[in-house]
N, C-alpha and C. Protein backbone atom coordinates (compact mmCIF):
# COMPACT_ATOMS: atom_id res chain seq x y z
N UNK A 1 0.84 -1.18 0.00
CA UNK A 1 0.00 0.00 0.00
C UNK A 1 0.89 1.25 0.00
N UNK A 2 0.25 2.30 -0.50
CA UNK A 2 1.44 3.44 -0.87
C UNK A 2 0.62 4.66 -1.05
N UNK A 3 0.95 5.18 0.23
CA UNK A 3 0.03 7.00 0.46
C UNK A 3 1.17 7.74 -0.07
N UNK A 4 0.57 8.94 -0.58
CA UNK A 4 0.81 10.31 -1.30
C UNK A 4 -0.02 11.46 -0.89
N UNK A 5 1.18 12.51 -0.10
CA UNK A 5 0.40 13.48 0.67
C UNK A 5 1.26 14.64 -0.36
N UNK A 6 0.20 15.57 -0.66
CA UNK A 6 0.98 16.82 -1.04
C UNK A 6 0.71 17.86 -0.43
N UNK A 7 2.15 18.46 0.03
CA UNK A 7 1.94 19.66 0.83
C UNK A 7 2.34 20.76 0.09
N UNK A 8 1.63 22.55 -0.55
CA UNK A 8 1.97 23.22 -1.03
C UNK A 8 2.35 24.36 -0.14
N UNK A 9 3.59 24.78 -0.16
CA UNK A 9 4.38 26.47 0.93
C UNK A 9 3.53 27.19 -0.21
N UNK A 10 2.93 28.58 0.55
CA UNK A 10 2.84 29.18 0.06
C UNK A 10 3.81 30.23 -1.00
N UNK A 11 4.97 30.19 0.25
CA UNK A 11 6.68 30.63 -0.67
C UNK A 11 7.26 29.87 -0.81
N UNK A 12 7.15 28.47 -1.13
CA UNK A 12 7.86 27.28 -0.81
C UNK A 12 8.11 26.40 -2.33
N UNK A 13 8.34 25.29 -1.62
CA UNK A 13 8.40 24.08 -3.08
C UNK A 13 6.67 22.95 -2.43
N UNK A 14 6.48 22.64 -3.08
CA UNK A 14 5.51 21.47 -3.40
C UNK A 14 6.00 20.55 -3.31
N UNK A 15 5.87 19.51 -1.92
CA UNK A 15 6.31 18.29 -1.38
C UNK A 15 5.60 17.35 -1.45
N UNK A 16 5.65 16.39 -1.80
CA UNK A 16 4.81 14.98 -2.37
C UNK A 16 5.80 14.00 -1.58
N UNK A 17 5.16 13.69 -0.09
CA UNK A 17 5.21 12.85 1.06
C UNK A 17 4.99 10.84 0.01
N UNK A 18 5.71 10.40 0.32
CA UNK A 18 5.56 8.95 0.07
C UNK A 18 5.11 8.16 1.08
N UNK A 19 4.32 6.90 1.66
CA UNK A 19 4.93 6.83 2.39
C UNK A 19 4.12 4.73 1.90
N UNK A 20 5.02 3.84 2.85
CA UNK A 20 4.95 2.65 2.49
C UNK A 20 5.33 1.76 1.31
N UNK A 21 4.86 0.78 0.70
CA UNK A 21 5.89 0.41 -0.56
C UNK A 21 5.49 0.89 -1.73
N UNK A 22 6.40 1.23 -2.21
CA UNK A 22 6.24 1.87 -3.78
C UNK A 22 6.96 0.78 -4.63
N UNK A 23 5.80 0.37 -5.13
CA UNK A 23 6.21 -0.56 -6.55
C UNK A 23 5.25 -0.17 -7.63
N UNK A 24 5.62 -0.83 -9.13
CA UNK A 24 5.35 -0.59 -9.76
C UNK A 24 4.18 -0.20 -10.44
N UNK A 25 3.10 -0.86 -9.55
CA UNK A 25 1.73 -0.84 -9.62
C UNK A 25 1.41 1.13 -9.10
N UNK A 26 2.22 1.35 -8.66
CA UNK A 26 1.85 3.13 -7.91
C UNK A 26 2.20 4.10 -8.99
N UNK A 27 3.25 3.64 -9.98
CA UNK A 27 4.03 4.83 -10.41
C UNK A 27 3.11 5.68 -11.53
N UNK A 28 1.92 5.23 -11.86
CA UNK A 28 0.75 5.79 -12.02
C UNK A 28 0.33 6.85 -11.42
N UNK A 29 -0.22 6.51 -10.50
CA UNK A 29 -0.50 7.11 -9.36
C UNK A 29 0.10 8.73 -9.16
N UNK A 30 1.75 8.30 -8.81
CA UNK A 30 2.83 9.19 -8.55
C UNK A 30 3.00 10.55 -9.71
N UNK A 31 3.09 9.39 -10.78
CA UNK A 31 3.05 10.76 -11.86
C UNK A 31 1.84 11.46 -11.97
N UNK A 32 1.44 11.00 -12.32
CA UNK A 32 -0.15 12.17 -11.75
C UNK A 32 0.09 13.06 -10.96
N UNK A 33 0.32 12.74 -9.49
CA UNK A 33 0.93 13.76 -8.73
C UNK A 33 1.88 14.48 -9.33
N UNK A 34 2.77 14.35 -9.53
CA UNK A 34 4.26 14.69 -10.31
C UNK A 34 3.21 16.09 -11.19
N UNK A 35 2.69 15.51 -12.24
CA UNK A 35 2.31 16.96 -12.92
C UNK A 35 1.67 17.72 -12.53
N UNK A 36 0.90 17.34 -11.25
CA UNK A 36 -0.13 18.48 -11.12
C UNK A 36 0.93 19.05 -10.17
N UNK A 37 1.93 18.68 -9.65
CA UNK A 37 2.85 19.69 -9.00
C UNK A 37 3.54 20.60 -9.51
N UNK A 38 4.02 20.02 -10.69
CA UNK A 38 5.02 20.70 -11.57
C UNK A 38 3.87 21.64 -12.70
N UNK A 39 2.49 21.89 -12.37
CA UNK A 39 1.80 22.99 -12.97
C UNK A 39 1.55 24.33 -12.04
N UNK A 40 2.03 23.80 -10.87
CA UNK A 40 2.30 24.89 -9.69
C UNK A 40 3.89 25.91 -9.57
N UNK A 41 4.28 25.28 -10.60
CA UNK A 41 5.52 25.95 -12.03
C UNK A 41 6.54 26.33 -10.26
N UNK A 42 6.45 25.59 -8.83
CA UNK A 42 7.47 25.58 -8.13
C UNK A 42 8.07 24.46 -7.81
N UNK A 43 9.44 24.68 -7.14
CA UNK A 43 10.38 23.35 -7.16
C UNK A 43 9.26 21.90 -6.49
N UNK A 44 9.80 21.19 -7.01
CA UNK A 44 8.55 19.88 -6.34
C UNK A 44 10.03 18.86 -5.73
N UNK A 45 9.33 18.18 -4.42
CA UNK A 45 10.28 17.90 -3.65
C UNK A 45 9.61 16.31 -3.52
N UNK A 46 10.32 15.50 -3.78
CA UNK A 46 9.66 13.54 -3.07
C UNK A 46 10.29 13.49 -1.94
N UNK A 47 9.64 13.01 -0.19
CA UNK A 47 9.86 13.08 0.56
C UNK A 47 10.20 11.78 0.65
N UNK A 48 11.02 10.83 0.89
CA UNK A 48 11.09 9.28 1.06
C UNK A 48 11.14 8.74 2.37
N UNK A 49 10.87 9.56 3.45
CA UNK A 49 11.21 9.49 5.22
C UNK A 49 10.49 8.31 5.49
N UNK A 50 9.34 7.90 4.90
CA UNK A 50 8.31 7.00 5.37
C UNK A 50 7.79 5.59 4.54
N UNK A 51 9.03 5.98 3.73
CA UNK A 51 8.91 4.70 1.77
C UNK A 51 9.41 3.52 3.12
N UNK A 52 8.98 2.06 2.93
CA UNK A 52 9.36 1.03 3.79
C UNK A 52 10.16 0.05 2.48
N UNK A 53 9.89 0.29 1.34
CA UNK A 53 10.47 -0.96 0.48
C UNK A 53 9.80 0.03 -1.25
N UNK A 54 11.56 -0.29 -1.79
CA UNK A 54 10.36 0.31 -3.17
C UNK A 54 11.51 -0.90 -4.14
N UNK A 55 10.53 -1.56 -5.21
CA UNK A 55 10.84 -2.26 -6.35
C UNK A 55 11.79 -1.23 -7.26
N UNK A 56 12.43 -2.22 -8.25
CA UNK A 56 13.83 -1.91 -9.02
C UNK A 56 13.37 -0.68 -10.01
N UNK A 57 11.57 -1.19 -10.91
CA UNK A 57 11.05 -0.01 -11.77
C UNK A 57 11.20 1.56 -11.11
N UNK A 58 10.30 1.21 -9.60
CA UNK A 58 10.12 2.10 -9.02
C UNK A 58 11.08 3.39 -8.70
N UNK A 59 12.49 2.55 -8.40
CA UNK A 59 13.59 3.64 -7.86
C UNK A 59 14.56 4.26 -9.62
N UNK A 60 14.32 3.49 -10.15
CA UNK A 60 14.63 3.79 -11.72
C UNK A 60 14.15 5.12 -11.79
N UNK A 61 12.54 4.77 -11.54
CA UNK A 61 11.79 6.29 -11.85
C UNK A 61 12.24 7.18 -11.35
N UNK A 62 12.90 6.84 -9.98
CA UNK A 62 13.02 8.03 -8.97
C UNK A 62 14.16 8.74 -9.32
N UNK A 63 15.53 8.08 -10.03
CA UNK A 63 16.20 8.11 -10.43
C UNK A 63 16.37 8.81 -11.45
N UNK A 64 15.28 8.76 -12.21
CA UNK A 64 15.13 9.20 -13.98
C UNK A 64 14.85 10.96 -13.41
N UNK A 65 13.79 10.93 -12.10
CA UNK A 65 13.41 12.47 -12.17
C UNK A 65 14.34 13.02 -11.52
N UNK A 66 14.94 12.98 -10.56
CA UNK A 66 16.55 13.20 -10.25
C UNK A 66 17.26 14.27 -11.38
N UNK A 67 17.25 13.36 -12.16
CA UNK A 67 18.04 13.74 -13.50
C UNK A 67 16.98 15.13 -14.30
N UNK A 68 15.83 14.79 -13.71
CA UNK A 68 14.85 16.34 -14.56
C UNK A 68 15.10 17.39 -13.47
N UNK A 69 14.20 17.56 -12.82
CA UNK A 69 13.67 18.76 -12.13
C UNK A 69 13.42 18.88 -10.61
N UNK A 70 13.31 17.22 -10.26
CA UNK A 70 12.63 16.61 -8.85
C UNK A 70 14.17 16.71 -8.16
N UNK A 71 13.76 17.13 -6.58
CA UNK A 71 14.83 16.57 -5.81
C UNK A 71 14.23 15.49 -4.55
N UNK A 72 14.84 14.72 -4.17
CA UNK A 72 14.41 14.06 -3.14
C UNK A 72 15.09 14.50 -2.11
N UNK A 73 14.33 13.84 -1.10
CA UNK A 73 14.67 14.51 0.20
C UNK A 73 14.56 13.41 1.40
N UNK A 74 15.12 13.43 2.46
CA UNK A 74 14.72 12.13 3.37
C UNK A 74 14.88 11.45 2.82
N UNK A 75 15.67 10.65 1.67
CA UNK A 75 16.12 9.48 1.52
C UNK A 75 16.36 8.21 2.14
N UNK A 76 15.84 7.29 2.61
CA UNK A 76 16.22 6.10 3.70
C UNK A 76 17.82 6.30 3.28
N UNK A 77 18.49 5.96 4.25
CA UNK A 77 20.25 5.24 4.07
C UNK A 77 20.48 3.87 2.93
N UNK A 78 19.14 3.11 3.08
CA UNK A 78 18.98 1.64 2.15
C UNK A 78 19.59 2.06 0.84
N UNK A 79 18.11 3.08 0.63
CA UNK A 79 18.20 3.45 -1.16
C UNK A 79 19.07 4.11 -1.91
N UNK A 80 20.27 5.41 -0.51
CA UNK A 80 20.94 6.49 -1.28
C UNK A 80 21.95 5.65 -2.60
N UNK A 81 22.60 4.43 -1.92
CA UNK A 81 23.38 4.22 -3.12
C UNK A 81 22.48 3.41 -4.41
N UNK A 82 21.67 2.75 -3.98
CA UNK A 82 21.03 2.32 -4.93
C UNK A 82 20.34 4.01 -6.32
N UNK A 83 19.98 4.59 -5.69
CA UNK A 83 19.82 5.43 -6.34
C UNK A 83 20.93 6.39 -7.26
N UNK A 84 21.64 6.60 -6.46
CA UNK A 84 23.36 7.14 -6.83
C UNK A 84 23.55 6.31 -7.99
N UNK A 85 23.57 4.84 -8.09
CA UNK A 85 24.06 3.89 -9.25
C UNK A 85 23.13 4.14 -9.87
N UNK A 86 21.69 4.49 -10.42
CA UNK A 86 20.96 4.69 -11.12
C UNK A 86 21.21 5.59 -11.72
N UNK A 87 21.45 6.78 -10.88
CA UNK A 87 21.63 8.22 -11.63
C UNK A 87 22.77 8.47 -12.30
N UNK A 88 23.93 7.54 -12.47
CA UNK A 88 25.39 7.07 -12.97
C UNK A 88 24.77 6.37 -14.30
N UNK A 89 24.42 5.40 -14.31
CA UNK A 89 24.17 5.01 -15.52
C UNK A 89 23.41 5.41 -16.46
């Protein structure tokens, strides 16, 4: 199961809270979120403090937006290198 909270700063960035497993079946879901944040034309932030387990598609993705516009934040310790090697290749 996999909640998505978005919080908008009024002077801020647009934070899109994760929280539980993110697999592949969500990343639907996520992007959806993803654009309607990024039509709020401010920085958009993925919070990962509360992700418990995410599949190989899943952190790819996370990986891929890395590389656009998204920053993450709260990263578990598990995922940083897994993600790091994503964003390398």
């Amino acid at each position: 199961m996999l909640k998505i909270d978005t919080r908008i700063e009024p002077s801020g960035p647009v934070t899109l809270s994760i929280a539980g497993h993110f697999g592949n079946e969500h990343l639907g879901e996520l992007k959806r979120a993803l654009q309607r944040a990024r039509r709020s034309h401010k920085e958009v932030l993925i919070d990962l403090s509360e992700v418990t387990l995410v599949d190989r598609h899943s952190l790819q993705f996370l990986a891929a937006q890395t590389r656009q516009d998204i920053k993450l934040i709260n990263c578990p310790e598990y995922l940083e290198p897994w993600i790091s090697k994503e964003c390398a290749e």
